[in-house]
PDB file of N, CA and C in Angstrom:
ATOM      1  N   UNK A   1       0.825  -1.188   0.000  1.00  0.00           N
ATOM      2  CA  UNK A   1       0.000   0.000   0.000  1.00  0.00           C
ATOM      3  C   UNK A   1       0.872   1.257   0.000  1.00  0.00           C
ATOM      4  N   UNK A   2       1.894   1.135   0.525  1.00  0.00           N
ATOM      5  CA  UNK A   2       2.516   2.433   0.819  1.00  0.00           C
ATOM      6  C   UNK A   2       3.482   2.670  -0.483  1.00  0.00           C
ATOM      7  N   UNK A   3       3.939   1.733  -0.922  1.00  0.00           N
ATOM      8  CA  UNK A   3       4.608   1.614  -2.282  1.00  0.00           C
ATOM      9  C   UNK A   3       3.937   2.151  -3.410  1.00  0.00           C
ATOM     10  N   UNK A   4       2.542   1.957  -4.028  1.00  0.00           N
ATOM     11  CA  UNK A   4       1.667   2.556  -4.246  1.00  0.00           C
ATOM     12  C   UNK A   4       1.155   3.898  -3.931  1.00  0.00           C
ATOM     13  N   UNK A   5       1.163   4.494  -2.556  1.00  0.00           N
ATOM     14  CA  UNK A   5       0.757   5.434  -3.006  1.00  0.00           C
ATOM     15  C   UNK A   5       2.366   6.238  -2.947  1.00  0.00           C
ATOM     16  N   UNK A   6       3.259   5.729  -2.440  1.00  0.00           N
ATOM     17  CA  UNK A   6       4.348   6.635  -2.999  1.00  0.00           C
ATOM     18  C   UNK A   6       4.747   6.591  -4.642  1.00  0.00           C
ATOM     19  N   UNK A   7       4.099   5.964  -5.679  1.00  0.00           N
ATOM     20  CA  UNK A   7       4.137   5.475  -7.161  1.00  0.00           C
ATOM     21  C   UNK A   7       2.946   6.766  -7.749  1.00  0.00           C
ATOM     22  N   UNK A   8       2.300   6.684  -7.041  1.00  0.00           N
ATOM     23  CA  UNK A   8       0.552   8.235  -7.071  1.00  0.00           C
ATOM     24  C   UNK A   8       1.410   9.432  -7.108  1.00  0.00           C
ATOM     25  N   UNK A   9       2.261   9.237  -6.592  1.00  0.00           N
ATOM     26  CA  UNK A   9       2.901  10.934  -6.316  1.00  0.00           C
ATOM     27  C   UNK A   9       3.667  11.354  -7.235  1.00  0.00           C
ATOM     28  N   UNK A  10       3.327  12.713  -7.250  1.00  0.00           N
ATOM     29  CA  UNK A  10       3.844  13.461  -8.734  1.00  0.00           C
ATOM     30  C   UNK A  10       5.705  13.498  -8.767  1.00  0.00           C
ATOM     31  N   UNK A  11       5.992  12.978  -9.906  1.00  0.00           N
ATOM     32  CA  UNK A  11       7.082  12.748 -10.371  1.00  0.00           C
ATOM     33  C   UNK A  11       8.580  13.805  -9.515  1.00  0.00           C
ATOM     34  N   UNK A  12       8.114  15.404  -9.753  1.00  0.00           N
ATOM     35  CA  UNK A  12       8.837  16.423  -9.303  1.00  0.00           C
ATOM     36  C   UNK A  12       9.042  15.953  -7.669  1.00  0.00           C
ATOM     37  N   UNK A  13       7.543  15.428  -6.831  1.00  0.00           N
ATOM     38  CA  UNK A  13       7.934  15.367  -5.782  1.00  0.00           C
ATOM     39  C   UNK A  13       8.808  14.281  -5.112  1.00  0.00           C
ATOM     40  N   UNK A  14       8.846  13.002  -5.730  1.00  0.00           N
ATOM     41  CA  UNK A  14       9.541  11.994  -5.762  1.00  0.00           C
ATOM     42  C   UNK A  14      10.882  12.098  -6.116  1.00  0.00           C
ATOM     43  N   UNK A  15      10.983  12.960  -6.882  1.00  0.00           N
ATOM     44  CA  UNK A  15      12.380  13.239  -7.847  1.00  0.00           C
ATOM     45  C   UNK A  15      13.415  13.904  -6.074  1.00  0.00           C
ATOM     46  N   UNK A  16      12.848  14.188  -5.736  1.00  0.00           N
ATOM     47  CA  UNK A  16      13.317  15.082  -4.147  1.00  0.00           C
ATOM     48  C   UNK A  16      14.075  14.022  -3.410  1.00  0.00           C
ATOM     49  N   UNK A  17      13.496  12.859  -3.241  1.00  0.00           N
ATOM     50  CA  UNK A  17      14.110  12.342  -2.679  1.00  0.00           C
ATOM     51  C   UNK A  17      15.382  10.997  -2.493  1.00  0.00           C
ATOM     52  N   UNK A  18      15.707  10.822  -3.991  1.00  0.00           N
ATOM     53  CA  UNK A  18      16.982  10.396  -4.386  1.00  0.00           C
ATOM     54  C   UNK A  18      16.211   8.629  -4.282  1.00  0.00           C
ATOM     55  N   UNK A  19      16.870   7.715  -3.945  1.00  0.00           N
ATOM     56  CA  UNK A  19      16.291   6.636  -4.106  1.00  0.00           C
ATOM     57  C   UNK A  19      15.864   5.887  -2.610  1.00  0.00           C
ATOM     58  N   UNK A  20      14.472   6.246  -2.752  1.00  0.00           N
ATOM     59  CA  UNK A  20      13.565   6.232  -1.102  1.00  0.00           C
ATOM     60  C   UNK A  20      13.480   4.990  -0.796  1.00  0.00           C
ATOM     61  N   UNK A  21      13.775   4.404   0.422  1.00  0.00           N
ATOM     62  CA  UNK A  21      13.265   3.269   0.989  1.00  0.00           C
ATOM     63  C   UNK A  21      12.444   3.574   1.722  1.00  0.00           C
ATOM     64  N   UNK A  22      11.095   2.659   1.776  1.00  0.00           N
ATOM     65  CA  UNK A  22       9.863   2.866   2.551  1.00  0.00           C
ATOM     66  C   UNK A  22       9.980   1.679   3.412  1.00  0.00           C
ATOM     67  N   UNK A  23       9.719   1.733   5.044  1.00  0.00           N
ATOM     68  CA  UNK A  23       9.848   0.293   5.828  1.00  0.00           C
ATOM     69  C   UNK A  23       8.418   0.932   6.653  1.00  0.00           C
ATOM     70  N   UNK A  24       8.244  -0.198   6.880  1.00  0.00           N
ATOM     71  CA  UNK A  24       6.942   0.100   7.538  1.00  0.00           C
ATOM     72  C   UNK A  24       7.243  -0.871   8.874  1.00  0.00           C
ATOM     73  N   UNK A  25       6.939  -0.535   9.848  1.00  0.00           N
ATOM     74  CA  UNK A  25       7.473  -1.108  11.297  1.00  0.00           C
ATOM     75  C   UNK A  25       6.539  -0.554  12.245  1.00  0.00           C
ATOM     76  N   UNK A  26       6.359  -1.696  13.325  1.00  0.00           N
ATOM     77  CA  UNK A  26       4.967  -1.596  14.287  1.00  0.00           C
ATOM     78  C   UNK A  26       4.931   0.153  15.214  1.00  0.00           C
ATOM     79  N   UNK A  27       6.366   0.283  15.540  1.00  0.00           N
ATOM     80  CA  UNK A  27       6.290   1.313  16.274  1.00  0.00           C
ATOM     81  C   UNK A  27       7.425   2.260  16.089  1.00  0.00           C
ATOM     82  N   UNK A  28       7.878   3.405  16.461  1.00  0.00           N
ATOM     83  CA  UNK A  28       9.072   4.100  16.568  1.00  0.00           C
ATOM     84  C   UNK A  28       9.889   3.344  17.710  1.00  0.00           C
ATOM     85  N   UNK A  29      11.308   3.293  17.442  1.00  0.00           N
ATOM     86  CA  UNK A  29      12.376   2.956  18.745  1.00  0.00           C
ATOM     87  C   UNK A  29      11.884   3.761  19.569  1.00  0.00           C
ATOM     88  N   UNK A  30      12.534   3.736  20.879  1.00  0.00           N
ATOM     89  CA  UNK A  30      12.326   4.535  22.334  1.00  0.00           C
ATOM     90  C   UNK A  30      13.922   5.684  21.451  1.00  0.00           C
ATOM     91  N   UNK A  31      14.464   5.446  21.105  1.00  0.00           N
ATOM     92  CA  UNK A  31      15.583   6.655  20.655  1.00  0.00           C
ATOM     93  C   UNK A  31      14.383   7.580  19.895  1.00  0.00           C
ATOM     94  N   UNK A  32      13.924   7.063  18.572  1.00  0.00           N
ATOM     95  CA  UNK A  32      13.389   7.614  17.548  1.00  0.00           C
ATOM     96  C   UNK A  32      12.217   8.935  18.810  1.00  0.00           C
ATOM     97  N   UNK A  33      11.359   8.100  19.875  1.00  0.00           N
ATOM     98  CA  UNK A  33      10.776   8.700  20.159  1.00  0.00           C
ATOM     99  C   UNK A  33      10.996   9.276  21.454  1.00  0.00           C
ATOM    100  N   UNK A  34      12.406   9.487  21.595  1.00  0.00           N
ATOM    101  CA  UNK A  34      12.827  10.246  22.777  1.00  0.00           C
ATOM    102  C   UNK A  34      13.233  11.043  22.148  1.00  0.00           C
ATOM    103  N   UNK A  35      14.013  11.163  20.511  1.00  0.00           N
ATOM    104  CA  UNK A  35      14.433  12.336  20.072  1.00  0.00           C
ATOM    105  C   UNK A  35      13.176  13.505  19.558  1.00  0.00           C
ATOM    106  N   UNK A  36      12.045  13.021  19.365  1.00  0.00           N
ATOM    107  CA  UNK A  36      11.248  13.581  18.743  1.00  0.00           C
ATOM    108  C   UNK A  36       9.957  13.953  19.756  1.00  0.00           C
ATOM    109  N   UNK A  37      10.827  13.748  21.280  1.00  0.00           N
ATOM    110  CA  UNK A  37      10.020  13.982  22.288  1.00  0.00           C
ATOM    111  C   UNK A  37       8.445  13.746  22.317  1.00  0.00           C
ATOM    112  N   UNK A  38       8.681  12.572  21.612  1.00  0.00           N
ATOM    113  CA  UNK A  38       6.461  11.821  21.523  1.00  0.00           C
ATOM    114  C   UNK A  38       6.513  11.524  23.160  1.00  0.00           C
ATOM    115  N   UNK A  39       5.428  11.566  23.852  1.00  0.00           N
ATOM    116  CA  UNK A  39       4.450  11.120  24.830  1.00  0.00           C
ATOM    117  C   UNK A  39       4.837   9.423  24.658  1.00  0.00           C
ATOM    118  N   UNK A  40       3.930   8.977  23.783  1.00  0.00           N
ATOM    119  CA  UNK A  40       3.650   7.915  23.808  1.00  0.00           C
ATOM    120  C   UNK A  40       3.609   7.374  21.663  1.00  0.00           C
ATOM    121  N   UNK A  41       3.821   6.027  22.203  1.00  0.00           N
ATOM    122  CA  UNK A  41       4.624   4.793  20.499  1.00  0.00           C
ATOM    123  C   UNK A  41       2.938   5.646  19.684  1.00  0.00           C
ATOM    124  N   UNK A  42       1.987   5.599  20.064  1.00  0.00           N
ATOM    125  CA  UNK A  42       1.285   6.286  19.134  1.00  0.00           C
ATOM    126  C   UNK A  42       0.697   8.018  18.324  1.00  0.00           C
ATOM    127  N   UNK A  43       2.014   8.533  19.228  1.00  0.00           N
ATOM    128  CA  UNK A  43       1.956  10.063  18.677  1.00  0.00           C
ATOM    129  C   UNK A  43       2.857  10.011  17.046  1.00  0.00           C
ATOM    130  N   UNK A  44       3.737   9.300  16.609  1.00  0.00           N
ATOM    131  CA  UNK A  44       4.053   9.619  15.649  1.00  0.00           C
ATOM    132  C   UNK A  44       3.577   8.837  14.331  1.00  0.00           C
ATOM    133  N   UNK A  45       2.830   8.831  13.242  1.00  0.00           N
ATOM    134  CA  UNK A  45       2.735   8.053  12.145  1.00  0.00           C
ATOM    135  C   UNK A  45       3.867   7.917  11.664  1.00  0.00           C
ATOM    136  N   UNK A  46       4.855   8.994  11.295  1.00  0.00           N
ATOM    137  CA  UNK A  46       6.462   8.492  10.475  1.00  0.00           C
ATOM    138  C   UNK A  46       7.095   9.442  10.890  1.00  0.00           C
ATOM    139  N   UNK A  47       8.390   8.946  10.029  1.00  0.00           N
ATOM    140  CA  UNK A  47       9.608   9.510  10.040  1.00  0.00           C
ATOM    141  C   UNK A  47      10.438  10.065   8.714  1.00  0.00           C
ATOM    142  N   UNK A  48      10.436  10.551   8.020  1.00  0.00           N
ATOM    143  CA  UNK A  48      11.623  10.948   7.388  1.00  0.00           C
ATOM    144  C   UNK A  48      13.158  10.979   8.016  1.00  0.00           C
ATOM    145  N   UNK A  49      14.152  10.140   6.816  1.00  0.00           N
ATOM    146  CA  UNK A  49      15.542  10.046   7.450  1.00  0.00           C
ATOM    147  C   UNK A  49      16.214  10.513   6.624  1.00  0.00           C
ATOM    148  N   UNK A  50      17.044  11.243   6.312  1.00  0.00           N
ATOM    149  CA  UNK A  50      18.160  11.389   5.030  1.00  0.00           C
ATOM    150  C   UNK A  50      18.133  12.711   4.965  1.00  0.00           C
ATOM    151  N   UNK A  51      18.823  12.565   3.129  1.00  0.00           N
ATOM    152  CA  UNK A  51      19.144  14.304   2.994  1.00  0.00           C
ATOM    153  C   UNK A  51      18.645  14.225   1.869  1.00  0.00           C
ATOM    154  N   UNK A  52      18.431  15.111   0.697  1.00  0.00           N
ATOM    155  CA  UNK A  52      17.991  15.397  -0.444  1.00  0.00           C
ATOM    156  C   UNK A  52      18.819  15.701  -1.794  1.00  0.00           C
ATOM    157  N   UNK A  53      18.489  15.700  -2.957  1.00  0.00           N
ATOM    158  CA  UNK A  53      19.229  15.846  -3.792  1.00  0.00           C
ATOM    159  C   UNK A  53      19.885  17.464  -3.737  1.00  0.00           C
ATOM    160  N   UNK A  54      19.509  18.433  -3.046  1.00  0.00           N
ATOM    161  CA  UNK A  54      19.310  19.933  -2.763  1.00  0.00           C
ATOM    162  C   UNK A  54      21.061  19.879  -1.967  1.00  0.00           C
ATOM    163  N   UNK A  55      21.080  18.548  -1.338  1.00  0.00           N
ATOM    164  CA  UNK A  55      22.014  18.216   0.509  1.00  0.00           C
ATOM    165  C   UNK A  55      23.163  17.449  -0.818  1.00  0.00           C
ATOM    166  N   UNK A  56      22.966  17.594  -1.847  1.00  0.00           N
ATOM    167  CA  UNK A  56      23.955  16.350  -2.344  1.00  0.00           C
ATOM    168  C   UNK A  56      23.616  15.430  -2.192  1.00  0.00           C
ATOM    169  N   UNK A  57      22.539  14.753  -2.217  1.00  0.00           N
ATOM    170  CA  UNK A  57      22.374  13.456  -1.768  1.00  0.00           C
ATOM    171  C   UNK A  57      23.113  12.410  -2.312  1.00  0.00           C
ATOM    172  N   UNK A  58      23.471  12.437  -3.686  1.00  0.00           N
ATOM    173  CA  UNK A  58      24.140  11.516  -4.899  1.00  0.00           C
ATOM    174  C   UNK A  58      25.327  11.802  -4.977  1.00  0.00           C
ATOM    175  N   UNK A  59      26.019  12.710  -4.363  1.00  0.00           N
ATOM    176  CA  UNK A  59      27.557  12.761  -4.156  1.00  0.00           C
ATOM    177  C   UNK A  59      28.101  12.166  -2.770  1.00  0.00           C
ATOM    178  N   UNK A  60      27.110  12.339  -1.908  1.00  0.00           N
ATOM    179  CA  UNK A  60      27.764  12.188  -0.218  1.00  0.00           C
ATOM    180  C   UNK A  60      28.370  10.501  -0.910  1.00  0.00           C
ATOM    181  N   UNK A  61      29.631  10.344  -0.172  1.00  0.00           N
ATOM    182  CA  UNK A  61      30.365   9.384  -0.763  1.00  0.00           C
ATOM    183  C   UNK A  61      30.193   7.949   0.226  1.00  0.00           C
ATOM    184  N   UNK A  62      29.515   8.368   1.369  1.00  0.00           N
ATOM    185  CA  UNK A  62      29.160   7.445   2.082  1.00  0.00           C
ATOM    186  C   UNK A  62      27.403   7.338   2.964  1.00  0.00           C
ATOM    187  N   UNK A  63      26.533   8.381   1.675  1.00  0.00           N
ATOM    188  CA  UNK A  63      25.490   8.661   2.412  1.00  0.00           C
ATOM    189  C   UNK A  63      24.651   7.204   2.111  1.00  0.00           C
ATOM    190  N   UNK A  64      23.639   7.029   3.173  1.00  0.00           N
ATOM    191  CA  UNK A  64      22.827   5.975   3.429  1.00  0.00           C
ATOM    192  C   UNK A  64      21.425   6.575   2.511  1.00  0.00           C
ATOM    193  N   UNK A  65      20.861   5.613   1.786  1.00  0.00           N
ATOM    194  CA  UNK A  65      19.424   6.480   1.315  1.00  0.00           C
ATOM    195  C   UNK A  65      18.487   6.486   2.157  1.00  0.00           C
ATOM    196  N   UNK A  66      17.712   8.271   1.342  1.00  0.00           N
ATOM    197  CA  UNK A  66      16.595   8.510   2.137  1.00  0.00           C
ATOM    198  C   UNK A  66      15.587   7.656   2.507  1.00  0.00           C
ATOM    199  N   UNK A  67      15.433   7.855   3.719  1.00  0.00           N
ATOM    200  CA  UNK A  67      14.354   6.343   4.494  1.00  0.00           C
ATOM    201  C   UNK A  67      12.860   6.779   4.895  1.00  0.00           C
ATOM    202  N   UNK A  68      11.836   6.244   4.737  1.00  0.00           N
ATOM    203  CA  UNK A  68      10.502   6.740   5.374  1.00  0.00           C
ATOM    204  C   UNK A  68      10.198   5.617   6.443  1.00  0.00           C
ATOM    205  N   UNK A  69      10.173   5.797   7.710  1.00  0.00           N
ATOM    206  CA  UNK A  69       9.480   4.838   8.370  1.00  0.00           C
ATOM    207  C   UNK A  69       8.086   4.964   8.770  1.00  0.00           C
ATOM    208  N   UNK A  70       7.093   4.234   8.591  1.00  0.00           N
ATOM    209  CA  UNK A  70       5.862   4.435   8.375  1.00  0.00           C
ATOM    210  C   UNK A  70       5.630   3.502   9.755  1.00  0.00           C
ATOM    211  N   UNK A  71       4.955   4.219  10.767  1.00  0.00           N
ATOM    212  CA  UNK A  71       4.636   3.528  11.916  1.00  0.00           C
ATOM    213  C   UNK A  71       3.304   2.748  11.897  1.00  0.00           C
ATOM    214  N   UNK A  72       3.025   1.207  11.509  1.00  0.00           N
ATOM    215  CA  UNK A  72       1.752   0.239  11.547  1.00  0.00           C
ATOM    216  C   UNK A  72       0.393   0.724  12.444  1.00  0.00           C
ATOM    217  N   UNK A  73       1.114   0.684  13.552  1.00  0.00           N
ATOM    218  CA  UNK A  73       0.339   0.734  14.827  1.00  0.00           C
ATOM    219  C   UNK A  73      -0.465   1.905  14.633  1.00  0.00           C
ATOM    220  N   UNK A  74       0.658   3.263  15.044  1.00  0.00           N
ATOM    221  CA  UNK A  74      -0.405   4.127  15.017  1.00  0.00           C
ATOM    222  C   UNK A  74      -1.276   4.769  13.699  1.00  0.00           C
ATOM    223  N   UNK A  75      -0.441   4.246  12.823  1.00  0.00           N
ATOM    224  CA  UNK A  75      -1.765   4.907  11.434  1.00  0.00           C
ATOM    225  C   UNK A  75      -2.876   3.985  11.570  1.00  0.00           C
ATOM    226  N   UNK A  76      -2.928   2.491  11.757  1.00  0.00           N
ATOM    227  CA  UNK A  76      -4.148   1.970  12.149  1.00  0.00           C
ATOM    228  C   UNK A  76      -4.989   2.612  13.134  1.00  0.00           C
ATOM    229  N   UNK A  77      -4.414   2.846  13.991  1.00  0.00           N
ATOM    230  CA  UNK A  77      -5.199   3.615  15.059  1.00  0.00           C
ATOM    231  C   UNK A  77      -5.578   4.811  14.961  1.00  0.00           C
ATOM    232  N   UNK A  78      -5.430   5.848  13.871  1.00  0.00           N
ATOM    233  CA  UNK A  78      -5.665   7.016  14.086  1.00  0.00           C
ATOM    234  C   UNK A  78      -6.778   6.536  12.620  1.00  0.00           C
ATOM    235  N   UNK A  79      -6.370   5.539  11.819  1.00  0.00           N
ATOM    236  CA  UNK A  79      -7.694   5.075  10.712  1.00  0.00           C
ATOM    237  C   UNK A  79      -8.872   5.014  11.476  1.00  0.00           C
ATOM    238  N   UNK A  80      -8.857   4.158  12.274  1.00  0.00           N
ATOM    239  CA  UNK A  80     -10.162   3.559  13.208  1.00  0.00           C
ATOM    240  C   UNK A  80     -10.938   5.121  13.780  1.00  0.00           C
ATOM    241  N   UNK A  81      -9.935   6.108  13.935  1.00  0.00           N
ATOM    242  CA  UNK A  81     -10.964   7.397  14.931  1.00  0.00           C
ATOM    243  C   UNK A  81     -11.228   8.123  13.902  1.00  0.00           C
ATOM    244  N   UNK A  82     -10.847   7.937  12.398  1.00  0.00           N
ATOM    245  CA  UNK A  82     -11.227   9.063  11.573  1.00  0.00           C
ATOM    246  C   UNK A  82     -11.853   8.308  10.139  1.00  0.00           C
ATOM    247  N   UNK A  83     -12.766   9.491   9.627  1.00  0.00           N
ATOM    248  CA  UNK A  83     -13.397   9.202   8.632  1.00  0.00           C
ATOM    249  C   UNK A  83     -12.798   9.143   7.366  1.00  0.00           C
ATOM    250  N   UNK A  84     -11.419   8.639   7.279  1.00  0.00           N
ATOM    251  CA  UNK A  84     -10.542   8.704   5.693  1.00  0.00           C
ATOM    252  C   UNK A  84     -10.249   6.836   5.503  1.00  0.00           C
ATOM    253  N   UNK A  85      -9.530   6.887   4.455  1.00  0.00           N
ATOM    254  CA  UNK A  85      -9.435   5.697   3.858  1.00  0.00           C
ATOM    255  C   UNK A  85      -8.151   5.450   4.514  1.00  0.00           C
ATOM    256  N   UNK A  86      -7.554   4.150   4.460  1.00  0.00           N
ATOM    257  CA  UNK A  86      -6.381   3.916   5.286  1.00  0.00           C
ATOM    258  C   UNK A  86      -4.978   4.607   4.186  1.00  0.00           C
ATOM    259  N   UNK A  87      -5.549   4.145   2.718  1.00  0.00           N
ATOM    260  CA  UNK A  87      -4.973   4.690   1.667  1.00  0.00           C
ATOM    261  C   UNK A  87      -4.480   6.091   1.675  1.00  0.00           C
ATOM    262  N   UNK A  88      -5.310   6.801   1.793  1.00  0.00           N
ATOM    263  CA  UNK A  88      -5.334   8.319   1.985  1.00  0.00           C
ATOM    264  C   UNK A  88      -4.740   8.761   2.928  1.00  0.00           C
ATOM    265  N   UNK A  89      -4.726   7.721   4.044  1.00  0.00           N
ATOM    266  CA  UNK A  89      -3.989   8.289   5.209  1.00  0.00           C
ATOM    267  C   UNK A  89      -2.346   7.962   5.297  1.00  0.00           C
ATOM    268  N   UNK A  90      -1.438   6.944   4.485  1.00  0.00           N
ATOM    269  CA  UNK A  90      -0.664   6.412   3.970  1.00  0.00           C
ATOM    270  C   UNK A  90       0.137   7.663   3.377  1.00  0.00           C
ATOM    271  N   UNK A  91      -1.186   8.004   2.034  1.00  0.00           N
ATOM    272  CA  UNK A  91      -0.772   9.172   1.280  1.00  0.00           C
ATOM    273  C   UNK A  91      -0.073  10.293   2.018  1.00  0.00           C
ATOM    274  N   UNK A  92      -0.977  10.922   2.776  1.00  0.00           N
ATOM    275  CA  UNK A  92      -0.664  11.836   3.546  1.00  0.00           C
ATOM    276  C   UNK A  92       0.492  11.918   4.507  1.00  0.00           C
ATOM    277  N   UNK A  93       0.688  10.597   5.435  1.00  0.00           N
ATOM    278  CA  UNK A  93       2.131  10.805   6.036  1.00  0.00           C
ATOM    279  C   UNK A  93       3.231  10.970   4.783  1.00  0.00           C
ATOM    280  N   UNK A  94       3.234   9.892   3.708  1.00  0.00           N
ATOM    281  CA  UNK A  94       3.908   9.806   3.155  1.00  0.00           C
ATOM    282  C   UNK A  94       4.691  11.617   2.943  1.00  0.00           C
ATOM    283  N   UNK A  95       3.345  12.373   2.146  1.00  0.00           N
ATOM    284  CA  UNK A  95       3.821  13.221   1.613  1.00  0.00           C
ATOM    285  C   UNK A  95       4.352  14.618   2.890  1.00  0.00           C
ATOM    286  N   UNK A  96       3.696  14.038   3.986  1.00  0.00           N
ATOM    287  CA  UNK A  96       4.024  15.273   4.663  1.00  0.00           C
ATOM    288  C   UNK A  96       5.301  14.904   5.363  1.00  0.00           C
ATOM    289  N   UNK A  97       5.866  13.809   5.515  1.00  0.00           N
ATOM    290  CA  UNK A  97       7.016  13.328   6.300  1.00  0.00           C
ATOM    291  C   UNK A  97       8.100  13.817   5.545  1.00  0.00           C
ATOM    292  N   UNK A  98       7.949  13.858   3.879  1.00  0.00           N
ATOM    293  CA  UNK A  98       8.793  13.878   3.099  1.00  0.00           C
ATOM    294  C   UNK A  98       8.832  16.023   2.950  1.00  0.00           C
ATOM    295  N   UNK A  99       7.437  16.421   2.677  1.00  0.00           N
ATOM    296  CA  UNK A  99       7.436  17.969   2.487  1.00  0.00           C
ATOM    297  C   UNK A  99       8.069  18.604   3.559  1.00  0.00           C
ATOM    298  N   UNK A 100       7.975  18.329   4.608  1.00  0.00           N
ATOM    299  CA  UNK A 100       8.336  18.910   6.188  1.00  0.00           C
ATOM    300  C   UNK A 100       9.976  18.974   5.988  1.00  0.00           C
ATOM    301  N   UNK A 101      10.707  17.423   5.438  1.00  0.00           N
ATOM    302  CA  UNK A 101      11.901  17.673   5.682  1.00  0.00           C
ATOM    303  C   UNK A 101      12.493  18.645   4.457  1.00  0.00           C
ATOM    304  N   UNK A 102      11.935  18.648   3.133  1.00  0.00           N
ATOM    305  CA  UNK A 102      12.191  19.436   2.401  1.00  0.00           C
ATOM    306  C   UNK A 102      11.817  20.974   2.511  1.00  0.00           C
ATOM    307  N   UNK A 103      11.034  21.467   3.791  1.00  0.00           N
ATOM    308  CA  UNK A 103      10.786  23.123   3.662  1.00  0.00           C
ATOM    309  C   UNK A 103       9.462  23.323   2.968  1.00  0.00           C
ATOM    310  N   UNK A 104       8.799  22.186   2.564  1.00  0.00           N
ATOM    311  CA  UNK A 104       7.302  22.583   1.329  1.00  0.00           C
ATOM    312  C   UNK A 104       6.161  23.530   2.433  1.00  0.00           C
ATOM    313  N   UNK A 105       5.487  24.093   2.371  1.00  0.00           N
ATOM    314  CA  UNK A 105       3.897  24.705   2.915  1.00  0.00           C
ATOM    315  C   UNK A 105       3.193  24.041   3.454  1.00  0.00           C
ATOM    316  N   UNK A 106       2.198  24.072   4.031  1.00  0.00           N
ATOM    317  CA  UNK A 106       1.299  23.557   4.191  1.00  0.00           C
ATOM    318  C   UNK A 106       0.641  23.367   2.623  1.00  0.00           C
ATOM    319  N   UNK A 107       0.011  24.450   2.358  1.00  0.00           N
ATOM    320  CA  UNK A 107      -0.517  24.597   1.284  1.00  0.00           C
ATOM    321  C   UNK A 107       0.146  23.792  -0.250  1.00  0.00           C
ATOM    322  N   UNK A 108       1.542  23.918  -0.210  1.00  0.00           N
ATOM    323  CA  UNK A 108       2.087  22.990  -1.137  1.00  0.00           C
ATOM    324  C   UNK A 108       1.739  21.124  -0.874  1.00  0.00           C
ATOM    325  N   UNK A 109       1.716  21.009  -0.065  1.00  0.00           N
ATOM    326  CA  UNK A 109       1.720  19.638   0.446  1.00  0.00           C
ATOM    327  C   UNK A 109       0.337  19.310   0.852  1.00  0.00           C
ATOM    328  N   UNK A 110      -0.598  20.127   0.570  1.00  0.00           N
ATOM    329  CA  UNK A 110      -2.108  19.957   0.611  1.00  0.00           C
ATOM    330  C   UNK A 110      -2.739  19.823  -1.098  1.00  0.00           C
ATOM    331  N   UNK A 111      -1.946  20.898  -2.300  1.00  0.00           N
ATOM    332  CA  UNK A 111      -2.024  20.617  -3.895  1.00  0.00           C
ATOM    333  C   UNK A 111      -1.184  18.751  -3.694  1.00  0.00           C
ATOM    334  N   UNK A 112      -0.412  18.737  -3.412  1.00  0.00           N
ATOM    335  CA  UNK A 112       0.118  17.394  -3.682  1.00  0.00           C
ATOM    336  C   UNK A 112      -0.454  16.757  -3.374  1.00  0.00           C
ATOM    337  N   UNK A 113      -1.464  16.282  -2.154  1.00  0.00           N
ATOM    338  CA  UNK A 113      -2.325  15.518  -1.975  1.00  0.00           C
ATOM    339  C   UNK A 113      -3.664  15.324  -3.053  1.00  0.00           C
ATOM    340  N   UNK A 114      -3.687  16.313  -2.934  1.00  0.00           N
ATOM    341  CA  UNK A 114      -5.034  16.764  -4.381  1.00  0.00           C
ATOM    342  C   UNK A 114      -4.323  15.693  -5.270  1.00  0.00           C
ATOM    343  N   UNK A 115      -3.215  16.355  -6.202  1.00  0.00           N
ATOM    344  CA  UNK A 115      -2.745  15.425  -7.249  1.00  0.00           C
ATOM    345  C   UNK A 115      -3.122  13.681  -7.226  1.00  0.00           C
ATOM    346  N   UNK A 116      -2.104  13.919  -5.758  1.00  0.00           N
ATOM    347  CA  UNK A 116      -2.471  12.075  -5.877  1.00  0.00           C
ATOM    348  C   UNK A 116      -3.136  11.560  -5.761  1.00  0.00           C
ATOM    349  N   UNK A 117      -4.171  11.951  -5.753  1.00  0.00           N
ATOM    350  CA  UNK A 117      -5.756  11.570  -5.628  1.00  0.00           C
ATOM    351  C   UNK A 117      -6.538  10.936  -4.037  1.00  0.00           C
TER     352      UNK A 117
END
């Protein structure tokens, strides 16, 4: 699912992030969510990791590729309290995990959702 809707997303915005690995994993580490000061394993849906083609991404001579970790648990759980598709909600971390680390708008990263249907 998440492969998919990162395949929905417009070419320019994909192009951003050099060659993305998507993992999808039940929860954030206790690091992941001590650095990002969450409460609790279900405050964060994802993560963005890396740097961008903007950062050099394709020159760093020992850089690791950009990573999305997509947290199971809590996007199920925040599916179940809201009226969207699990799809849509996929979409949306996807693109905002990725816009946030690049600097995009709100508003930019709300047309991108539009796009991807």
């Amino acid at each position: 699912m998440a492969e998919i809707a990162y395949a929905r997303l417009p070419q320019r915005f994909r192009a951003l992030c050099g060659n993305l690995v998507i993992r999808v994993e039940d929860f954030p580490t206790d690091e992941v969510m001590d650095e990002m000061e969450a409460e609790t394993a279900f405050d964060l849906l994802g993560l963005f990791q890396g740097v961008g083609l903007a950062q050099h991404y394709e020159s760093a001579p020992f850089a690791m590729p950009n990573m999305i970790h997509l947290y199971r648990r809590p996007i199920l759980d925040y599916w179940a309290e809201h009226d969207e598709t699990l799809g849509r909600i996929v979409t949306h971390v996807l693109i905002h995990e990725i816009g946030h680390h690049f600097g995009l708008s709100d508003d930019d990263m709300e047309r991108l959702e539009a796009e991807a249907g």
